[in-house]
PDB file of N, CA and C in Angstrom:
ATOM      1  N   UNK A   1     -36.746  41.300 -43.355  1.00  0.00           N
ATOM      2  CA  UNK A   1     -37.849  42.152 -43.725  1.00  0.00           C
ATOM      3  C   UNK A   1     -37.491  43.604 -43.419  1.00  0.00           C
ATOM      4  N   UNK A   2     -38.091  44.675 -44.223  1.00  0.00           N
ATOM      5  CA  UNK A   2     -37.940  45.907 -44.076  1.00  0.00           C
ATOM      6  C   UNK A   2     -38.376  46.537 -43.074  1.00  0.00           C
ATOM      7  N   UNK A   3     -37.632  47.323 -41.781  1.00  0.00           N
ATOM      8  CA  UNK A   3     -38.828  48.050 -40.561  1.00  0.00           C
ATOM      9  C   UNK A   3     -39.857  49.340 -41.711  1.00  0.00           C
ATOM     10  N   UNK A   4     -39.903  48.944 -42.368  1.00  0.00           N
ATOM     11  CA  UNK A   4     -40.504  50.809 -43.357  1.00  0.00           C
ATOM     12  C   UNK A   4     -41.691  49.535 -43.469  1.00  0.00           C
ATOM     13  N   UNK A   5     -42.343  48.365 -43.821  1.00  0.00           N
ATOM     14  CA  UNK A   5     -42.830  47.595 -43.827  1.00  0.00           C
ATOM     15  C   UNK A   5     -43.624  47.094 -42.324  1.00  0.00           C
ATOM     16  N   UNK A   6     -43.606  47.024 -41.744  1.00  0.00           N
ATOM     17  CA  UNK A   6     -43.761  46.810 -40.419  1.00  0.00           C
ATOM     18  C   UNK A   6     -44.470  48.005 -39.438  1.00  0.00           C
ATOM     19  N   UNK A   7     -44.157  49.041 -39.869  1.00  0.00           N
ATOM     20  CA  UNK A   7     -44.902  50.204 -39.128  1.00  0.00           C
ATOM     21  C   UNK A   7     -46.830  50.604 -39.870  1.00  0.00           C
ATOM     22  N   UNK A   8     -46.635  50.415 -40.807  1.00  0.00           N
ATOM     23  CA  UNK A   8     -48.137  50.691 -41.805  1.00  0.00           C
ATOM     24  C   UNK A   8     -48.760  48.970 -41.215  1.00  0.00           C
ATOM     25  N   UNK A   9     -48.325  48.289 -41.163  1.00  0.00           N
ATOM     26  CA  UNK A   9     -49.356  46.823 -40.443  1.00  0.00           C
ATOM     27  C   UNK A   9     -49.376  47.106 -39.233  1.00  0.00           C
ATOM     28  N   UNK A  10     -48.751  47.610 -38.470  1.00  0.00           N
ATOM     29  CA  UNK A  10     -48.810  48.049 -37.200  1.00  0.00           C
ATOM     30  C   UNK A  10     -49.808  49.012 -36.860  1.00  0.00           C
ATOM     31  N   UNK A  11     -50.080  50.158 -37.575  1.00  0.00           N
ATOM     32  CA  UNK A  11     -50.799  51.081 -37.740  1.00  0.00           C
ATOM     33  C   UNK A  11     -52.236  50.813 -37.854  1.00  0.00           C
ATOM     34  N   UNK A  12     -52.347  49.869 -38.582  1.00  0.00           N
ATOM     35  CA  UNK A  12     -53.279  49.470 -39.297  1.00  0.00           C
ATOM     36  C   UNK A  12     -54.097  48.184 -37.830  1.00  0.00           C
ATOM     37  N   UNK A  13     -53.263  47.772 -37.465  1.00  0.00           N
ATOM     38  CA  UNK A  13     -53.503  46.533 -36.632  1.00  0.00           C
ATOM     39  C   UNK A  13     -54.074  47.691 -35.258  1.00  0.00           C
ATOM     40  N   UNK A  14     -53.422  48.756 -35.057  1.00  0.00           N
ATOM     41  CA  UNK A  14     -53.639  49.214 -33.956  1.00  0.00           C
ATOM     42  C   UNK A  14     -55.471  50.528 -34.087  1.00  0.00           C
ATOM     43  N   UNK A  15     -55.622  50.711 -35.376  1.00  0.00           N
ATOM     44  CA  UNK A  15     -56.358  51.257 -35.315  1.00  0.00           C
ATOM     45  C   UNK A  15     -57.341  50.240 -35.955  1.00  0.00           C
ATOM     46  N   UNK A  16     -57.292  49.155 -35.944  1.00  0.00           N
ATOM     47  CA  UNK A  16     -58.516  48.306 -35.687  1.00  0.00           C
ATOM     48  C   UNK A  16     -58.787  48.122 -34.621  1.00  0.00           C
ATOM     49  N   UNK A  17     -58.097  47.685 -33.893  1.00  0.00           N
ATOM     50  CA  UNK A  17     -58.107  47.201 -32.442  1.00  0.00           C
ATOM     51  C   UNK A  17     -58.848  48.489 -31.955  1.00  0.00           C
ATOM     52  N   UNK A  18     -59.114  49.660 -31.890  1.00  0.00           N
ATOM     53  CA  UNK A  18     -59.408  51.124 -31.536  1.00  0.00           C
ATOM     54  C   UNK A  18     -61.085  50.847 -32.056  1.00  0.00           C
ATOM     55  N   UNK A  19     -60.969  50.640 -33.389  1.00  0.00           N
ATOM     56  CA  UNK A  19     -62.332  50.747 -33.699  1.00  0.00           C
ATOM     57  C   UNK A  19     -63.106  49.329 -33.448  1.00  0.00           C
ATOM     58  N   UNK A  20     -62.558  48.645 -32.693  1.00  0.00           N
ATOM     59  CA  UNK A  20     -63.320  47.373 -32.204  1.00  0.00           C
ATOM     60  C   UNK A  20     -63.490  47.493 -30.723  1.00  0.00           C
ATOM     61  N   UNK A  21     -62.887  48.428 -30.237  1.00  0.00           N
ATOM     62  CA  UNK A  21     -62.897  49.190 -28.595  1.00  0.00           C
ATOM     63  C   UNK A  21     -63.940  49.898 -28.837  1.00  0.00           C
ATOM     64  N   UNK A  22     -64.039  50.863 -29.568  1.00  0.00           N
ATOM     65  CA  UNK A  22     -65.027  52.316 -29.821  1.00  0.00           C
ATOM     66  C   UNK A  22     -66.477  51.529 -30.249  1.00  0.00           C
ATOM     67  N   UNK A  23     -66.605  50.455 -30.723  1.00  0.00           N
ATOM     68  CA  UNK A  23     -68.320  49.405 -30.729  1.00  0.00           C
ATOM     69  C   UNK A  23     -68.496  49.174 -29.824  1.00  0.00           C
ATOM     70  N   UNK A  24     -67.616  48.465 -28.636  1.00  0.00           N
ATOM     71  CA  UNK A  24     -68.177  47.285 -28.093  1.00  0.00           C
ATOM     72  C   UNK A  24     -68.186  48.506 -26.717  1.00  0.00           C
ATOM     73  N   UNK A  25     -67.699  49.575 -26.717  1.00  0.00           N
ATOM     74  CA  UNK A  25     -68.085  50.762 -25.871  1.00  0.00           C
ATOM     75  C   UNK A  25     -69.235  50.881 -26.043  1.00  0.00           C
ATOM     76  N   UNK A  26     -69.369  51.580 -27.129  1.00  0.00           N
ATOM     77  CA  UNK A  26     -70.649  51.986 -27.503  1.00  0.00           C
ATOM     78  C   UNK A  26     -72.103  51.015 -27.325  1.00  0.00           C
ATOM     79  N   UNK A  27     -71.812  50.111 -27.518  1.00  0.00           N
ATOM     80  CA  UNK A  27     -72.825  48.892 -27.463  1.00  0.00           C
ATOM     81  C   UNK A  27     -73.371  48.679 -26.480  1.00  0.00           C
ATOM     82  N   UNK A  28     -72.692  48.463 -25.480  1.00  0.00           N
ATOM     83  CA  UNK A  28     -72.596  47.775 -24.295  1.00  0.00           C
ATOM     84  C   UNK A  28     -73.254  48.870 -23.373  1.00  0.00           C
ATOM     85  N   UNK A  29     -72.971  50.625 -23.652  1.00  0.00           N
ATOM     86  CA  UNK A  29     -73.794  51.994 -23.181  1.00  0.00           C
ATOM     87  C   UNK A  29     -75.442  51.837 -23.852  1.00  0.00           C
ATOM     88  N   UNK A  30     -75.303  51.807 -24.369  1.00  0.00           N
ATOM     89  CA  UNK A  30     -76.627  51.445 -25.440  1.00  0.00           C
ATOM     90  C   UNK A  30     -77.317  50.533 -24.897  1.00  0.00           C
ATOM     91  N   UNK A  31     -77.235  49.165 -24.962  1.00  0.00           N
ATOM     92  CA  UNK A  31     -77.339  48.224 -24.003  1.00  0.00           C
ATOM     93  C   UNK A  31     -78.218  48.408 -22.529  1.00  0.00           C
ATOM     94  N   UNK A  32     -77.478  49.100 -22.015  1.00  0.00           N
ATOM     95  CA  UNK A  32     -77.278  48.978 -20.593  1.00  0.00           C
ATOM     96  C   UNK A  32     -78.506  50.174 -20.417  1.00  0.00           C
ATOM     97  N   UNK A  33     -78.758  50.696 -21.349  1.00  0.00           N
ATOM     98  CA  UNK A  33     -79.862  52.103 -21.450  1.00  0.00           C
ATOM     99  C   UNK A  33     -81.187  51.880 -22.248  1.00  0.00           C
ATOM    100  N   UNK A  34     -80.804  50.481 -22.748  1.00  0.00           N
ATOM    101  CA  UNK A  34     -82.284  49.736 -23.083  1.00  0.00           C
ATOM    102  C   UNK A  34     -82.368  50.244 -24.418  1.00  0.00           C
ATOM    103  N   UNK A  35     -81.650  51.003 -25.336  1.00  0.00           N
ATOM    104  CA  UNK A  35     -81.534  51.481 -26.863  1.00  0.00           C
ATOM    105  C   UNK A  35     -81.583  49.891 -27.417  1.00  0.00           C
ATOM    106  N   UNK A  36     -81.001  49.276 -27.570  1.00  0.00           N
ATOM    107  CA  UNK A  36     -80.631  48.069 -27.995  1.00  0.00           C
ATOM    108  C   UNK A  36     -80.789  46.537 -27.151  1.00  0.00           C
ATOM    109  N   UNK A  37     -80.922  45.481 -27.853  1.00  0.00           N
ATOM    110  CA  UNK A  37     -80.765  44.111 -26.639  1.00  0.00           C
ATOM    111  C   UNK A  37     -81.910  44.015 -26.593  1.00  0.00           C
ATOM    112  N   UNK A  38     -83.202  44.227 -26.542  1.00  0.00           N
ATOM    113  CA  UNK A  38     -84.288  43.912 -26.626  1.00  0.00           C
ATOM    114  C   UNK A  38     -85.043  43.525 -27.513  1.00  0.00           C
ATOM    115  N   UNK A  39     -85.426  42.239 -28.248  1.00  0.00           N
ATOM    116  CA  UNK A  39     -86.037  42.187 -29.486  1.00  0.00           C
ATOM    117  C   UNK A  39     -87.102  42.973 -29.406  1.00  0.00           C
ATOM    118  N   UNK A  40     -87.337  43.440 -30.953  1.00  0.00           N
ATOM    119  CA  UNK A  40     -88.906  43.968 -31.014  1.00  0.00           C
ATOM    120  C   UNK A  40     -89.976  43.236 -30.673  1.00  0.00           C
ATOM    121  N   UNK A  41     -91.147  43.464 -29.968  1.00  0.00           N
ATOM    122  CA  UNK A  41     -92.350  43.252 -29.855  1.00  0.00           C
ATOM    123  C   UNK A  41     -92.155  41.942 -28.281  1.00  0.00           C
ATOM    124  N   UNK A  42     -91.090  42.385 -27.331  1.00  0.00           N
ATOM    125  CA  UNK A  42     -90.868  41.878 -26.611  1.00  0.00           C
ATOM    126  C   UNK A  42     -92.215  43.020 -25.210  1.00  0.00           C
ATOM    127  N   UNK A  43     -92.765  41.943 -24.690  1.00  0.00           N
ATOM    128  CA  UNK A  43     -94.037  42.899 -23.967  1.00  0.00           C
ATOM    129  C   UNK A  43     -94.001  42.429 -22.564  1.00  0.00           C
ATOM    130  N   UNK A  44     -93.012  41.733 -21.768  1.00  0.00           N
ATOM    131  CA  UNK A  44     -93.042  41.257 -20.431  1.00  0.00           C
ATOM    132  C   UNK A  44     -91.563  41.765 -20.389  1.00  0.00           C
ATOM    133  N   UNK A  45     -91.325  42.093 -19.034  1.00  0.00           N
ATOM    134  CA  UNK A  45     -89.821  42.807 -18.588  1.00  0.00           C
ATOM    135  C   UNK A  45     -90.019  42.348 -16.932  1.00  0.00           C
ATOM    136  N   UNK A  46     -88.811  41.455 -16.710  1.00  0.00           N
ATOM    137  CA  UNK A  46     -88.711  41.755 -15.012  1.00  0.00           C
ATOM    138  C   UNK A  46     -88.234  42.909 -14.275  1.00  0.00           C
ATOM    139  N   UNK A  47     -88.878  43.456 -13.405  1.00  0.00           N
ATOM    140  CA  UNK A  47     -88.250  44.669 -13.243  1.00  0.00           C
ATOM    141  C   UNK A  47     -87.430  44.594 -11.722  1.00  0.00           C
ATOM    142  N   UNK A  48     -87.729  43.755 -11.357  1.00  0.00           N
ATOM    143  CA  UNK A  48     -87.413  43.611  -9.810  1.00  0.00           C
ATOM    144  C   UNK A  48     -87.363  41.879  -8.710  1.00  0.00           C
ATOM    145  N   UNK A  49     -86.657  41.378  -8.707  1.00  0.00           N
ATOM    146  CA  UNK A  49     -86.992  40.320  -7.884  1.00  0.00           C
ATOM    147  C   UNK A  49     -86.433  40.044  -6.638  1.00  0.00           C
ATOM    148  N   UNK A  50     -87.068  39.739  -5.285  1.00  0.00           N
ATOM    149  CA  UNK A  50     -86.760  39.767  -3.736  1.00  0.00           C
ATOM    150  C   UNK A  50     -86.616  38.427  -3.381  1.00  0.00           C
ATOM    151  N   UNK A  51     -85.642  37.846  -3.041  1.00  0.00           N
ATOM    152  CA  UNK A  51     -85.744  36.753  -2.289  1.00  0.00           C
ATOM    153  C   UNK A  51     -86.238  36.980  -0.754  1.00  0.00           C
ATOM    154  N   UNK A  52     -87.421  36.330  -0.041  1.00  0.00           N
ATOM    155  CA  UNK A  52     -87.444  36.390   1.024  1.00  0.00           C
ATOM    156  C   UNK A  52     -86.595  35.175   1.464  1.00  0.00           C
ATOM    157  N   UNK A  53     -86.926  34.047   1.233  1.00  0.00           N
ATOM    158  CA  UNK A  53     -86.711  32.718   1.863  1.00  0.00           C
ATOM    159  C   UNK A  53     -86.280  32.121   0.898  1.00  0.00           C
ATOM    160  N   UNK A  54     -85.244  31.083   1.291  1.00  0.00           N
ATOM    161  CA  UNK A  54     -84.764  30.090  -0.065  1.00  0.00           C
ATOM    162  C   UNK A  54     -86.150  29.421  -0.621  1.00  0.00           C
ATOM    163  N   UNK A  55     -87.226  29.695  -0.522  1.00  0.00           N
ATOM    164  CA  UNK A  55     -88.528  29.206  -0.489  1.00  0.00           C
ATOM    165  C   UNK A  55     -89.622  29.900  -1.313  1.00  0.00           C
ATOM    166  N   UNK A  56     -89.286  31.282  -1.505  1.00  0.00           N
ATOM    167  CA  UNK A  56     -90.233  32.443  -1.337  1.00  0.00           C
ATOM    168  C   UNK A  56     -89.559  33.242  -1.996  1.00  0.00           C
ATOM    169  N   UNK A  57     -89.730  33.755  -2.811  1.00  0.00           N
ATOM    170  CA  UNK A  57     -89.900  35.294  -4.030  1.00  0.00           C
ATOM    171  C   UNK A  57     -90.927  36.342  -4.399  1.00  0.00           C
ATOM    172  N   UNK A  58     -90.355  37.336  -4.616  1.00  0.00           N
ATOM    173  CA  UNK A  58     -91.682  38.398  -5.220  1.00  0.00           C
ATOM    174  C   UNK A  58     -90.702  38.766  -6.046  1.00  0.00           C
ATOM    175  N   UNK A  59     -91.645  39.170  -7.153  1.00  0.00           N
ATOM    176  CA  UNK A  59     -91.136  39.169  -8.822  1.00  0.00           C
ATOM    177  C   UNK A  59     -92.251  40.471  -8.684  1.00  0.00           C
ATOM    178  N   UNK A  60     -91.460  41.918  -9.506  1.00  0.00           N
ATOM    179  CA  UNK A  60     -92.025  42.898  -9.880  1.00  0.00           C
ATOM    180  C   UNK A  60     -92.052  42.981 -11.577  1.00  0.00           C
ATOM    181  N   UNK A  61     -93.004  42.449 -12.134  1.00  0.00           N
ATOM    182  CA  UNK A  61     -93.420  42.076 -13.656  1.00  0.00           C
ATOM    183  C   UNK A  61     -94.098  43.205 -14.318  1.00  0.00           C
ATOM    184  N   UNK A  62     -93.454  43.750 -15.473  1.00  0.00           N
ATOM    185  CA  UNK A  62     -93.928  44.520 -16.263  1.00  0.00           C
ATOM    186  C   UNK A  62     -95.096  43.496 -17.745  1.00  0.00           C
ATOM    187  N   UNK A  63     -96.708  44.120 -17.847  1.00  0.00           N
ATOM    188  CA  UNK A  63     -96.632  43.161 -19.159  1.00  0.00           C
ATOM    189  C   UNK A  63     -97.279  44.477 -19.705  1.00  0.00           C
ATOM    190  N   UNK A  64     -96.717  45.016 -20.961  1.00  0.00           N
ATOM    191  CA  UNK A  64     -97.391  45.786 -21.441  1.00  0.00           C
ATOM    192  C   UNK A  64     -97.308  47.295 -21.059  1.00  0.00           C
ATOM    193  N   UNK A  65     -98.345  47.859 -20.791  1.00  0.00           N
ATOM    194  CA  UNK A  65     -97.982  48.939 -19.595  1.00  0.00           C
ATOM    195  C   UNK A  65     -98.710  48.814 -18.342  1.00  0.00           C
ATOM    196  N   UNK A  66     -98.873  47.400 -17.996  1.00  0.00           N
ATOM    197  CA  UNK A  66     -99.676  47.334 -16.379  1.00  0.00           C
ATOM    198  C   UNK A  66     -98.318  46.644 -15.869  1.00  0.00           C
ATOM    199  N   UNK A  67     -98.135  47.069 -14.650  1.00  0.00           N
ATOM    200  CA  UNK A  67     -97.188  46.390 -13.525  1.00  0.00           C
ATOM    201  C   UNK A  67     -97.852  45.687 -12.446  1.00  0.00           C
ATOM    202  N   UNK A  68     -97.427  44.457 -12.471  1.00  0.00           N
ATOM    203  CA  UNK A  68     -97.809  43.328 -11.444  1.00  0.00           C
ATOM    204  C   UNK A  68     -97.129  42.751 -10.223  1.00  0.00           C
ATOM    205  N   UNK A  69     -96.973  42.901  -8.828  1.00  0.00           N
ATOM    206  CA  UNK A  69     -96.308  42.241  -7.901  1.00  0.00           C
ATOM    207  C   UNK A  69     -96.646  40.484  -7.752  1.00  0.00           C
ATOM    208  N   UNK A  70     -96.267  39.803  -7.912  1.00  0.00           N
ATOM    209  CA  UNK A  70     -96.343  38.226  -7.969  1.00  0.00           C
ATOM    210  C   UNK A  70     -94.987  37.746  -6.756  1.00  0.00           C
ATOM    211  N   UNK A  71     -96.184  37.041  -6.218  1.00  0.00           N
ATOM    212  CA  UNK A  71     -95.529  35.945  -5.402  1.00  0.00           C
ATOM    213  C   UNK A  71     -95.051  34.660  -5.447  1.00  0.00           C
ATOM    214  N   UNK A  72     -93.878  33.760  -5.700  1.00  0.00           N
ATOM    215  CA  UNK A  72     -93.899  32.468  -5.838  1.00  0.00           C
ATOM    216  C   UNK A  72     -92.816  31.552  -5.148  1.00  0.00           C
ATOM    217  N   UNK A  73     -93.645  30.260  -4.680  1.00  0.00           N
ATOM    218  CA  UNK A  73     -93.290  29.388  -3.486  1.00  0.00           C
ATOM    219  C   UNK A  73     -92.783  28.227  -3.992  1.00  0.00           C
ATOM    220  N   UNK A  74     -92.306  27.355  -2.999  1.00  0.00           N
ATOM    221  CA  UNK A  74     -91.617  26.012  -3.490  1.00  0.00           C
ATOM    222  C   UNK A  74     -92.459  25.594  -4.163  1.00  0.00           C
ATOM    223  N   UNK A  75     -92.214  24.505  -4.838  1.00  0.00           N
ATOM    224  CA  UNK A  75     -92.844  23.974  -5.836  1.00  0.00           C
ATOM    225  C   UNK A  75     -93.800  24.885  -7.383  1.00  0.00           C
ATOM    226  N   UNK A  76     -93.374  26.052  -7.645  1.00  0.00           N
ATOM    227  CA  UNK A  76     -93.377  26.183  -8.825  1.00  0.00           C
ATOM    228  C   UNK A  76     -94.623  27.095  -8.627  1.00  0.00           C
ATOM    229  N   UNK A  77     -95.705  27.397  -7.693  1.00  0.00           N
ATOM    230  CA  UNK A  77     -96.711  28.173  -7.689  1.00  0.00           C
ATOM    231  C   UNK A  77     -96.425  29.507  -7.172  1.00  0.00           C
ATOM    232  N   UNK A  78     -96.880  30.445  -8.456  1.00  0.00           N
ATOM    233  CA  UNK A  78     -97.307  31.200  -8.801  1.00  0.00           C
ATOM    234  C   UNK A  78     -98.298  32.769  -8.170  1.00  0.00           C
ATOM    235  N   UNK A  79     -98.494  33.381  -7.723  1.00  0.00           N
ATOM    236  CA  UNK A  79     -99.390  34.051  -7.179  1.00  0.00           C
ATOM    237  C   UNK A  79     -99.814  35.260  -7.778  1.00  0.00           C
ATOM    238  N   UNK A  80    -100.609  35.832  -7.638  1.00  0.00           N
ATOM    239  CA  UNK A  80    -100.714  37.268  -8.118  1.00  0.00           C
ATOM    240  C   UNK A  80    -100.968  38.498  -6.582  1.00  0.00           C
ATOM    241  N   UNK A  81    -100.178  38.746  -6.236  1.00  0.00           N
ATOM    242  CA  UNK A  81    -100.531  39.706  -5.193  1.00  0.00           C
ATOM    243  C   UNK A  81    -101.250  40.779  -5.568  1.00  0.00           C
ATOM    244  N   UNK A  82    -100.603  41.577  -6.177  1.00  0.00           N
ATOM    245  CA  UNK A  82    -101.504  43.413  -6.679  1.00  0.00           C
ATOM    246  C   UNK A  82    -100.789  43.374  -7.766  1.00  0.00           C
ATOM    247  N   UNK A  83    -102.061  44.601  -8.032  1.00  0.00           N
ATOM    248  CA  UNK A  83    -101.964  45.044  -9.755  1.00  0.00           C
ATOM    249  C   UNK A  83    -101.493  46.936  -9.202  1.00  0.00           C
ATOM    250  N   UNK A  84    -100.222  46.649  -9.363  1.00  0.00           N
ATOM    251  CA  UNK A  84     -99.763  48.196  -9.454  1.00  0.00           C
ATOM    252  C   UNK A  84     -99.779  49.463 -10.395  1.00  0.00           C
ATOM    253  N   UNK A  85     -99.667  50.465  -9.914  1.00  0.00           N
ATOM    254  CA  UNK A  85     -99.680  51.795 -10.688  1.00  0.00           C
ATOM    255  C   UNK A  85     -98.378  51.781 -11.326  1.00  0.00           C
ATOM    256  N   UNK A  86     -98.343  51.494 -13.077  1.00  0.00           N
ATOM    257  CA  UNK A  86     -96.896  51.733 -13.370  1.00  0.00           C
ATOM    258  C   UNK A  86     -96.520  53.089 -13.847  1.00  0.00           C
ATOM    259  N   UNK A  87     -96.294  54.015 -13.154  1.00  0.00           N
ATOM    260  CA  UNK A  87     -95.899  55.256 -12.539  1.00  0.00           C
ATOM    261  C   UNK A  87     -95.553  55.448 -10.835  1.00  0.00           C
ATOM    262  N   UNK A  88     -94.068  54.897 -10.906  1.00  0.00           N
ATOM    263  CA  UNK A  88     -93.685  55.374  -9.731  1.00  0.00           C
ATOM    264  C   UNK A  88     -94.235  56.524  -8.780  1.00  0.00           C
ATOM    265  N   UNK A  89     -94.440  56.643  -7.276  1.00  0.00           N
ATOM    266  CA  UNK A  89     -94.728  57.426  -6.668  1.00  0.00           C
ATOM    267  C   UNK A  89     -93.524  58.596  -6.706  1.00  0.00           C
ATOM    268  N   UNK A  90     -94.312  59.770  -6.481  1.00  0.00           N
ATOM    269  CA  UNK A  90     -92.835  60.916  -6.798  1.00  0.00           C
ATOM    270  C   UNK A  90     -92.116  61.000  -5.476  1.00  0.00           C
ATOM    271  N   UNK A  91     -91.053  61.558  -5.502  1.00  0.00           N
ATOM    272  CA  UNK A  91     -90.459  61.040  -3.893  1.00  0.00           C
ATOM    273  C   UNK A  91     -91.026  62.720  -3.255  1.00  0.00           C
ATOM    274  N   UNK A  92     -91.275  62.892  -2.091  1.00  0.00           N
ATOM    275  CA  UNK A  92     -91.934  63.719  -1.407  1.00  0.00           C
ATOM    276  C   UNK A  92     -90.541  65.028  -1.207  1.00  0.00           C
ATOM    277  N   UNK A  93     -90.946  65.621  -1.222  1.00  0.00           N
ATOM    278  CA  UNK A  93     -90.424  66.853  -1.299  1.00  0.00           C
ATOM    279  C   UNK A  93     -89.958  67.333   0.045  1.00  0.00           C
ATOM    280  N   UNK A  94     -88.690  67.260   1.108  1.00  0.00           N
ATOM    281  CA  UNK A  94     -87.633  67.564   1.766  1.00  0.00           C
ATOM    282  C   UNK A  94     -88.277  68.641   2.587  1.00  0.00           C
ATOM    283  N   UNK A  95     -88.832  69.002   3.625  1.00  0.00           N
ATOM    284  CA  UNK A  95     -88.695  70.126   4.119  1.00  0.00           C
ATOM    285  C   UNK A  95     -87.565  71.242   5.103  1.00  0.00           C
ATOM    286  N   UNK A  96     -87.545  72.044   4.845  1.00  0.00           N
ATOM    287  CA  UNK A  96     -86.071  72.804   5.437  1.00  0.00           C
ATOM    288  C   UNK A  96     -86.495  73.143   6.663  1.00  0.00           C
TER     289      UNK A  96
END
């Protein structure tokens, strides 16, 4: 086979490989920033979960725009602790 043959598939092979790097970059930023990965009309989000005890969890649950702290124990129950402000508290301001 000809090397004059061999360099243009090469070329070609290598700048696919580039533009299959430059998506799955991109995607995966996107992704990770909540642009994408979420079906539409998806309305519950976990935002947070604590293990206390191999026994015991608190789950910080988004539904909608109300945020909920929930508690749940062996056997599969459920709790509702508080109904939170979903607007973080602002962090307090440093004095010098």
């Amino acid at each position: 086979m000809d090397g004059g043959v061999l360099w243009p598939i090469a070329r070609a092979l290598l700048a696919l490989i580039g533009v299959c790097m430059l998506a799955w970059v991109s995607l995966t930023w996107l992704s990770r920033r909540g642009f994408i990965g979420a079906p539409l009309g998806t309305r519950l989000q976990l935002i947070e979960r604590m293990v206390l005890s191999p026994r015991r969890q608190l789950y910080l649950v988004r539904a909608d725009s109300r945020v909920f702290l929930l508690g749940a124990a062996d056997g599969g129950q459920v709790s509702l602790i508080a109904e939170l402000d979903p607007q973080p508290p602002s962090q307090p301001k440093a004095e010098a």
